[in-house]
C-alpha atoms as a PDB file:
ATOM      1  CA  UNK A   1     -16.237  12.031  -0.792  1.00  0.00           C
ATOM      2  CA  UNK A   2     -16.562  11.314  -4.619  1.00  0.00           C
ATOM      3  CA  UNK A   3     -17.815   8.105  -5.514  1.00  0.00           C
ATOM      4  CA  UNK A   4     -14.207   6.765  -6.916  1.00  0.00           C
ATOM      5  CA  UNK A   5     -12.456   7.703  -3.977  1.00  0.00           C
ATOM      6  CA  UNK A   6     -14.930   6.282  -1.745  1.00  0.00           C
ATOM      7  CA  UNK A   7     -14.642   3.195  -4.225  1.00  0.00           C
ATOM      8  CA  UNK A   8     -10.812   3.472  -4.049  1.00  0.00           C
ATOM      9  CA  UNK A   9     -11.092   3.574  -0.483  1.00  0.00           C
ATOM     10  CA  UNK A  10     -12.655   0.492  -0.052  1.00  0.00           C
ATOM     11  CA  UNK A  11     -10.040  -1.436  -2.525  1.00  0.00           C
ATOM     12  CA  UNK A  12      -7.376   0.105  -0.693  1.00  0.00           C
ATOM     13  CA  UNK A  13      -8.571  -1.534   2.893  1.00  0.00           C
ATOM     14  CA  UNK A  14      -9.617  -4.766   1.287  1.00  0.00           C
ATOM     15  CA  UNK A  15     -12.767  -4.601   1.555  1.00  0.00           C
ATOM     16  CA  UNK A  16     -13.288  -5.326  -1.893  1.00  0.00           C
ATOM     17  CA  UNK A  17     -10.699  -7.809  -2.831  1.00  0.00           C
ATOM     18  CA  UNK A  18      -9.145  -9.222  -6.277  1.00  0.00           C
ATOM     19  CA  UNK A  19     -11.096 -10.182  -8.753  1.00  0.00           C
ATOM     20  CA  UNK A  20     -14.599  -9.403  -7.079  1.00  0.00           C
ATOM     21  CA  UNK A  21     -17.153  -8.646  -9.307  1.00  0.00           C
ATOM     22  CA  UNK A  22     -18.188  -4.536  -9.158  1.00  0.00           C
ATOM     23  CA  UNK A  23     -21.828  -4.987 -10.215  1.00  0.00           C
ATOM     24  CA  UNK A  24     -23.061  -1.374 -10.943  1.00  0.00           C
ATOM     25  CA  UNK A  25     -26.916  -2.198  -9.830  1.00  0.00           C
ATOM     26  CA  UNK A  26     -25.322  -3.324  -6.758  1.00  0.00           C
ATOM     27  CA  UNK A  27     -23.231  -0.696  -5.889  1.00  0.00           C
ATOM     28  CA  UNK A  28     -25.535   2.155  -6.941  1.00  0.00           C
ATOM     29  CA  UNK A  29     -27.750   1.006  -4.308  1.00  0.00           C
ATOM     30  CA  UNK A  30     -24.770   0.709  -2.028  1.00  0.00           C
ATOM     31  CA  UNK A  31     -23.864   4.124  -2.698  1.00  0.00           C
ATOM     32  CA  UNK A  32     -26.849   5.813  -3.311  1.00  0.00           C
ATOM     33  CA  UNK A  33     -25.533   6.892  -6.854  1.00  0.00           C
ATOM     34  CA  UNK A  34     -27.250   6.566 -10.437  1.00  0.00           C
ATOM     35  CA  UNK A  35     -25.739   4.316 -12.377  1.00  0.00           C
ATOM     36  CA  UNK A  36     -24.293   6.449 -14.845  1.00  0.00           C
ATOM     37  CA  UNK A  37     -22.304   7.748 -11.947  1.00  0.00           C
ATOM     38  CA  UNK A  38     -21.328   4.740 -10.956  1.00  0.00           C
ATOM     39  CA  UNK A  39     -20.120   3.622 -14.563  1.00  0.00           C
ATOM     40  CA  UNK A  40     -17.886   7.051 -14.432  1.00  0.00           C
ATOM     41  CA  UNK A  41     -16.586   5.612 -11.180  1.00  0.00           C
ATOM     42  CA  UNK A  42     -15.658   2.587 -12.329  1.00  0.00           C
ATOM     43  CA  UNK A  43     -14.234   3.834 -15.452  1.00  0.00           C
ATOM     44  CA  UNK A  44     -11.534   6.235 -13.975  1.00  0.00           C
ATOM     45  CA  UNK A  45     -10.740   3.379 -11.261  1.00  0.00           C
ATOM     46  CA  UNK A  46      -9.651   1.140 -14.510  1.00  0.00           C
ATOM     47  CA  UNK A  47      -7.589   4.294 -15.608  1.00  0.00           C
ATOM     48  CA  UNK A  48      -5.836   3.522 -12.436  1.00  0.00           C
ATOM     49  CA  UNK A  49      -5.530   0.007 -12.907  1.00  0.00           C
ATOM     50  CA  UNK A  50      -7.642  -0.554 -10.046  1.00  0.00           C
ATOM     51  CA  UNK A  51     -10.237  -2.221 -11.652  1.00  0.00           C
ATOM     52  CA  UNK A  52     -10.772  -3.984 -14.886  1.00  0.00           C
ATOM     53  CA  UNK A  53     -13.330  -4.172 -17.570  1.00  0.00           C
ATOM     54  CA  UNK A  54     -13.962  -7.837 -18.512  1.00  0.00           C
ATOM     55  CA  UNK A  55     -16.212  -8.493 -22.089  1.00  0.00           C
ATOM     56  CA  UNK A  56     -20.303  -9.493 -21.359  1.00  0.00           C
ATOM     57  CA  UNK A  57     -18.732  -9.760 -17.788  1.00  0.00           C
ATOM     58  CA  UNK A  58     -18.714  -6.482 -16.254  1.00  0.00           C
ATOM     59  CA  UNK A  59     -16.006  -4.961 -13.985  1.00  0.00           C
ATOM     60  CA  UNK A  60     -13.997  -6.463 -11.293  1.00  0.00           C
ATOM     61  CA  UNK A  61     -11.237  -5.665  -9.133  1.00  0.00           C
ATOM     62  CA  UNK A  62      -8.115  -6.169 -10.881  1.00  0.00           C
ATOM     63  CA  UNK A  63      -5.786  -9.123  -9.851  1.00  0.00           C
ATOM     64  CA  UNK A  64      -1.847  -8.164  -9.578  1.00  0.00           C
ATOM     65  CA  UNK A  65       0.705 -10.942 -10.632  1.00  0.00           C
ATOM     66  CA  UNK A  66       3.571 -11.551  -8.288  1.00  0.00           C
ATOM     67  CA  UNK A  67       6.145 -10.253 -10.721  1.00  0.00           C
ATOM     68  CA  UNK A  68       3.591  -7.004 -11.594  1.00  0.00           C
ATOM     69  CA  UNK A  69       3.597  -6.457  -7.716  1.00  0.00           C
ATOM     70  CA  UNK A  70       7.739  -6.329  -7.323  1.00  0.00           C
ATOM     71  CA  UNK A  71       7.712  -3.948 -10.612  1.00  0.00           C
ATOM     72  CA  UNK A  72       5.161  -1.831  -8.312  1.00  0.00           C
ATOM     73  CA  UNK A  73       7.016  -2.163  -5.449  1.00  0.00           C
ATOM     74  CA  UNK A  74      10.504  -0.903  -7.772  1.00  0.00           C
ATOM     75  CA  UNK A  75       8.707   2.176  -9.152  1.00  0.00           C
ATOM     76  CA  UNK A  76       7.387   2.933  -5.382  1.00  0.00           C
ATOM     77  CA  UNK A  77      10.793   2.596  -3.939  1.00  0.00           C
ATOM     78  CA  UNK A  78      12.198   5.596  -6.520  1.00  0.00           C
ATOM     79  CA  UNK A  79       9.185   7.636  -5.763  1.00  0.00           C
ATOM     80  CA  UNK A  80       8.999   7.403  -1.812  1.00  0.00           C
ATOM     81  CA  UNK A  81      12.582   7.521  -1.614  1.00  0.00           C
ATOM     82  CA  UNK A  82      12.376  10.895  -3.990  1.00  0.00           C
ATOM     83  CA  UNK A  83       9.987  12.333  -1.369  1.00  0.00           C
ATOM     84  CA  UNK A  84      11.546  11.645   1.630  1.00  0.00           C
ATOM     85  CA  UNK A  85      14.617  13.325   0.242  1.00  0.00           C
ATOM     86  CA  UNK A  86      12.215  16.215  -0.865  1.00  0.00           C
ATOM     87  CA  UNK A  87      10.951  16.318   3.161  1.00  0.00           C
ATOM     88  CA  UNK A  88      14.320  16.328   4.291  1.00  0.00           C
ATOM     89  CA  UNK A  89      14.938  19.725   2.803  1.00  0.00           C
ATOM     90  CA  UNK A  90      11.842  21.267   3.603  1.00  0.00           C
ATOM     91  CA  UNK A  91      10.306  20.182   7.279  1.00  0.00           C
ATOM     92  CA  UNK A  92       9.700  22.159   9.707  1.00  0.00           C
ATOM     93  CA  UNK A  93       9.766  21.918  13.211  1.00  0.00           C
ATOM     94  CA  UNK A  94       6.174  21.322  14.145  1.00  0.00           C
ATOM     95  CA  UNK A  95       6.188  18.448  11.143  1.00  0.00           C
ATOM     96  CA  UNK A  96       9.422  16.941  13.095  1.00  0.00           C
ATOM     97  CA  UNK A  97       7.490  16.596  16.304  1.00  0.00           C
ATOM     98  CA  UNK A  98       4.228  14.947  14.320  1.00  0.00           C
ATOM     99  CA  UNK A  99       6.594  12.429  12.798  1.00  0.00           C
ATOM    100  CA  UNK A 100       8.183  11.763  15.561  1.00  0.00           C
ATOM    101  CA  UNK A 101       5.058  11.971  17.543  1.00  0.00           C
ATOM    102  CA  UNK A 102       3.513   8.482  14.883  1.00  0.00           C
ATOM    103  CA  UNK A 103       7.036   7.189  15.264  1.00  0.00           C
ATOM    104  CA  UNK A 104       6.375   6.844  18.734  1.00  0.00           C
ATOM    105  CA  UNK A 105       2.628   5.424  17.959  1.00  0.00           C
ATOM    106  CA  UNK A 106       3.920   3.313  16.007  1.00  0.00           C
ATOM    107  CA  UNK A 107       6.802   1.653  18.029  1.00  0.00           C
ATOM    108  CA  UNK A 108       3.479   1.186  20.648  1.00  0.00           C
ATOM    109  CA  UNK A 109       1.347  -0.332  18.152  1.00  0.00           C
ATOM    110  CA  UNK A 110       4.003  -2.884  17.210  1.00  0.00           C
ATOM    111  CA  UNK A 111       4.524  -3.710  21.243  1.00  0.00           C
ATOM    112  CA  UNK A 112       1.134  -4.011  21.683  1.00  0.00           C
ATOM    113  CA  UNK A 113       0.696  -6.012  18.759  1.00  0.00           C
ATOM    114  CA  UNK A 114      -1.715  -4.222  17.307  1.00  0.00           C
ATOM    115  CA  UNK A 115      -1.413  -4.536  14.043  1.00  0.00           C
ATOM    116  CA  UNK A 116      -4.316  -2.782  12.547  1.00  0.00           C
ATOM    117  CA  UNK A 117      -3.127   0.239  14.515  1.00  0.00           C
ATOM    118  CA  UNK A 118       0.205   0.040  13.405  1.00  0.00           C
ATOM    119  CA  UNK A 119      -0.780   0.158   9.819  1.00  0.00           C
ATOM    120  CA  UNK A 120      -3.151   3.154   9.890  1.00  0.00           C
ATOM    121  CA  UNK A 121       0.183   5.015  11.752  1.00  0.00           C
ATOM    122  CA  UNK A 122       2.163   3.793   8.588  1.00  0.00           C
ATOM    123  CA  UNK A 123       0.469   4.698   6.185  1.00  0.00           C
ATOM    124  CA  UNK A 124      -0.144   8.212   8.137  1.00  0.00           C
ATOM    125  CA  UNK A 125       3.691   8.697   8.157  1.00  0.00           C
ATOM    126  CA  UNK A 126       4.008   8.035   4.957  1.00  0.00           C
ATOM    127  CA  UNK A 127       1.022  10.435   4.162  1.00  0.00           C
ATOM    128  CA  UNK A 128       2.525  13.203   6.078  1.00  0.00           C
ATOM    129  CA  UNK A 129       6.251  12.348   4.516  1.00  0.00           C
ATOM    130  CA  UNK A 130       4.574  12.935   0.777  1.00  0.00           C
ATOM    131  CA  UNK A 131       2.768  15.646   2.370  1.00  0.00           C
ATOM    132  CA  UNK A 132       5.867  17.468   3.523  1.00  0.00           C
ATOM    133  CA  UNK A 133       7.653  16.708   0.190  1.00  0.00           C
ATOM    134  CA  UNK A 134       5.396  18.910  -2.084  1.00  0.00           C
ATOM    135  CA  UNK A 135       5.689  16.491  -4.546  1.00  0.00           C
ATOM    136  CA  UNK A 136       2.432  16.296  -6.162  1.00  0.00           C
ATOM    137  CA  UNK A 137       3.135  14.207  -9.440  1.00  0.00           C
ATOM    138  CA  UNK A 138       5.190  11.740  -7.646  1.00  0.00           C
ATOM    139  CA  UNK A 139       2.302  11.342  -4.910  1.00  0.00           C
ATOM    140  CA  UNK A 140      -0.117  10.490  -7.759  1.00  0.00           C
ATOM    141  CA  UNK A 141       1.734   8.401  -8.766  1.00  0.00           C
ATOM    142  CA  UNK A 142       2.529   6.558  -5.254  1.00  0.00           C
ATOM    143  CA  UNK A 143      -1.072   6.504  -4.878  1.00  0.00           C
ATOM    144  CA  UNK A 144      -2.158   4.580  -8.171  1.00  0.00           C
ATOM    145  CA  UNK A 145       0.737   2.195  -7.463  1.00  0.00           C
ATOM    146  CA  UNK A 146      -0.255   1.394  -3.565  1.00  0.00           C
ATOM    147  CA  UNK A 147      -3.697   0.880  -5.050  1.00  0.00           C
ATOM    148  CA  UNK A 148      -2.846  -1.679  -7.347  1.00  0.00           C
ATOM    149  CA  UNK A 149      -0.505  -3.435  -4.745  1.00  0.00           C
ATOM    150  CA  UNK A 150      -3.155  -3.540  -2.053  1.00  0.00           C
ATOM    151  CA  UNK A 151      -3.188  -7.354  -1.522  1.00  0.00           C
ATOM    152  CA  UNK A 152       0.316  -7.694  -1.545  1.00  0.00           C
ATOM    153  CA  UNK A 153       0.391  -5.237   1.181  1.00  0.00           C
ATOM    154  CA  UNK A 154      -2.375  -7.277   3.185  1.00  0.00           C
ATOM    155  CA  UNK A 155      -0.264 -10.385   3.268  1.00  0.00           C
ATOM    156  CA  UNK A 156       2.934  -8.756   3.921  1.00  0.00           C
ATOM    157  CA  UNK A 157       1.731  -7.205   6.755  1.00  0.00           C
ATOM    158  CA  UNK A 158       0.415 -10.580   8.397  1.00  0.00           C
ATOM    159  CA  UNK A 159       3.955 -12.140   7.721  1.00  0.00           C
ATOM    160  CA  UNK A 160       4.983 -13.096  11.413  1.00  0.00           C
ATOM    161  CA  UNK A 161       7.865 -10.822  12.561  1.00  0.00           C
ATOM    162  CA  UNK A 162       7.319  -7.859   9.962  1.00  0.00           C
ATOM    163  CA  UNK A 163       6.045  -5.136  12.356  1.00  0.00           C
ATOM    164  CA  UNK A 164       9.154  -5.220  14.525  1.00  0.00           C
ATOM    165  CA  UNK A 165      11.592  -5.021  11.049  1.00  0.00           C
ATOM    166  CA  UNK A 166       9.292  -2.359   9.853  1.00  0.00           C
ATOM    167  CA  UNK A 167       9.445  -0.333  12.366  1.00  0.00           C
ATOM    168  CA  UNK A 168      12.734   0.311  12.880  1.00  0.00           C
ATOM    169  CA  UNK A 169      13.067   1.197   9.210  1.00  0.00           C
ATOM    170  CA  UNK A 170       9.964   3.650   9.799  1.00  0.00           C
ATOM    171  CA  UNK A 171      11.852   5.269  12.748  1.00  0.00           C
ATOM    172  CA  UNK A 172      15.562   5.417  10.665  1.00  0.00           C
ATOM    173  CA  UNK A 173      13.268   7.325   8.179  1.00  0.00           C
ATOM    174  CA  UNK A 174      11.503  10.056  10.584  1.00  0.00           C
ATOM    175  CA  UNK A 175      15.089  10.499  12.424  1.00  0.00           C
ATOM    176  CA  UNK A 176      16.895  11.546   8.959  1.00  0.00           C
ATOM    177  CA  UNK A 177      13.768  13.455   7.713  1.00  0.00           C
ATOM    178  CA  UNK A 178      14.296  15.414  11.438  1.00  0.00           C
ATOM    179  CA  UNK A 179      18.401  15.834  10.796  1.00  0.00           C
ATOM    180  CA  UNK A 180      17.170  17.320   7.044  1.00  0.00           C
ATOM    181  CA  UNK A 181      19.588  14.880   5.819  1.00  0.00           C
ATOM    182  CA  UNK A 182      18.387  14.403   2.312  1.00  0.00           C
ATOM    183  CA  UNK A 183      20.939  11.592   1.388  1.00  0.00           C
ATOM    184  CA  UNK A 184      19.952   9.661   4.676  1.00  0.00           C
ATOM    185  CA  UNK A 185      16.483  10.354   4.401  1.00  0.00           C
ATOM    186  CA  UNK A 186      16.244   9.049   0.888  1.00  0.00           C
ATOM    187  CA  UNK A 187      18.856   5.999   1.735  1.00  0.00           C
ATOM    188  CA  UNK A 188      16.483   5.187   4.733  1.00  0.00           C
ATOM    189  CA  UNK A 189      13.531   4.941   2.767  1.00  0.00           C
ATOM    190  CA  UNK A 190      15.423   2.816  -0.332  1.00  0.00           C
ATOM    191  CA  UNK A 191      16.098   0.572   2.360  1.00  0.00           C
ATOM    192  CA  UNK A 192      12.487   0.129   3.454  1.00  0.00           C
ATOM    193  CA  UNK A 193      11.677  -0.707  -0.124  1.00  0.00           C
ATOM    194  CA  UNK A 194      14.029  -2.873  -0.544  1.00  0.00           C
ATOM    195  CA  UNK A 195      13.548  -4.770   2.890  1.00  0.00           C
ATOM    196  CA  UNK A 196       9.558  -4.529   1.635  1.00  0.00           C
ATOM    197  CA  UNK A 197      10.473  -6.022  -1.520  1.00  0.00           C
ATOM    198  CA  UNK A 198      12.771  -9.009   0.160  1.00  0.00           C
ATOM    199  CA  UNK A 199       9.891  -9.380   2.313  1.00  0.00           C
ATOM    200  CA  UNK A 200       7.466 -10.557  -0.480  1.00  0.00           C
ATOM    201  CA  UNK A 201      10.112 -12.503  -2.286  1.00  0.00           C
ATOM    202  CA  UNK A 202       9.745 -14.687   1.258  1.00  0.00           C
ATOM    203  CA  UNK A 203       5.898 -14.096   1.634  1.00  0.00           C
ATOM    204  CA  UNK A 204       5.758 -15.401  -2.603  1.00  0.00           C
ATOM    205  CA  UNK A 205       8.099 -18.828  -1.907  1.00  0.00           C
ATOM    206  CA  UNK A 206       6.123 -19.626   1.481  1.00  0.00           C
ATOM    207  CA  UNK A 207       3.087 -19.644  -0.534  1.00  0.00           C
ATOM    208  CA  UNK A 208       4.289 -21.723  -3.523  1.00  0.00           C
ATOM    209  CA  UNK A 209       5.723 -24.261  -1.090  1.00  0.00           C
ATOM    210  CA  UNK A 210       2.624 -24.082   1.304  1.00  0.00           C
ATOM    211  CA  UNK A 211       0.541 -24.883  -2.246  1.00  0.00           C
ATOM    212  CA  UNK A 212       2.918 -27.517  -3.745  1.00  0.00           C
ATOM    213  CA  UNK A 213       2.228 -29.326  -0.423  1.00  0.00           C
ATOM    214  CA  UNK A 214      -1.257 -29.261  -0.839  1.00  0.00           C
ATOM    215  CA  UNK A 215      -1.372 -30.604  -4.493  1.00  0.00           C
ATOM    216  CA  UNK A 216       1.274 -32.859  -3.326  1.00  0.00           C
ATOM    217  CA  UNK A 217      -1.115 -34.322  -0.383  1.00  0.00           C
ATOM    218  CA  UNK A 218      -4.225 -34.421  -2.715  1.00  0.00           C
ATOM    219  CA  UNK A 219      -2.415 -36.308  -5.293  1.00  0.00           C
ATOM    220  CA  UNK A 220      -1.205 -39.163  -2.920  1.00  0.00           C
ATOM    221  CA  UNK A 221      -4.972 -39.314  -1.704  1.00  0.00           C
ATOM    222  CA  UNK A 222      -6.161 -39.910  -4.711  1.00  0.00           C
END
């Protein structure tokens, strides 16, 4: 794997998280990789708006802004929906039965409650659904913007209660993908979006009331 998509990669599980510093010496060594190569790297992640460039600082990973993330999480909603419509008219049978096949992971996962499971089958799906689409500007796209939104994604997905709404949604999507219902299937996946995007409206007032509390309580102390 290329350095910037092994980079990428790591940004896109959290292992590097907002606003950590990318220190070139550091990751060369990491990496194995001159540091010329590493500078490259680094240079076509801030092309993605993955990482940022800050002056007699270095890089670091760049920080999304609550609005930014909803704006992200707008753009993906046309995009996704666009390829699951795309999927719709194109699947064929042996793609219905993987589909179905993660649906059915999936709906485990969540019962389980294993939630680290149940996000590698969801982003899987919605590999396989861009996959199945053809659409190959539209999944660049998609890809830069989940990127950007990683850490929105992180603590959406510990919200208590998500899985279960997700998952449903995910299922609603695979079923009118397998009907090659592109209205349903593009419907279904607005609909994720826009529960997704509801969802971190919530996740976004929980934490500014969870932090006015604890400026509240530090105030009175002093």
């Amino acid at each position: 794997m290329e350095l910037a998509a092994r980079i990428r990669e790591m940004i896109l599980r959290g292992e590097l998280v907002p606003n950590q510093r990318l220190v070139e010496l550091d990751l060369s060594e990491q990496f194995g990789a001159s540091r010329p190569a590493v500078r490259e790297a680094l240079r076509e992640l801030a092309g993605e708006g993955l990482v940022e460039r800050v002056a007699n600082r270095g890089a670091r990973v760049r920080a999304i802004g609550f609005e930014e993330a909803i704006e992200i999480a707008e753009a993906r909603r046309a995009l996704e929906s666009l390829c699951a419509g795309k999927a719709a008219e194109v699947v064929t049978d042996a793609q219905i039965a993987q589909l179905r096949e993660l649906g059915t992971a999936m709906e485990q996962a969540v019962a389980g409650g294993d939630r680290e499971q149940y996000a590698a089958k969801n982003r899987e799906m919605h590999d396989m659904v861009h996959e199945i689409s053809g659409q190959q500007t539209a999944l660049a796209l998609i890809r830069r913007l989940r990127g950007q939104n990683v850490r929105q994604q992180f603590r959406l997905a510990q919200k208590p209660g998500r899985p279960d709404v997700s998952v449903v949604e995910h299922v609603a999507i695979i079923e009118a993908i397998a009907r090659r219902d592109r209205a349903a299937a593009e419907a279904a996946m607005a609909g994720h979006l826009d529960s997704v995007i509801h969802a971190m409206h919530e996740v976004h007032a929980e934490t500014e009331a969870q932090q006015a509390g604890r400026e509240g309580a530090a105030a009175a102390v002093s």
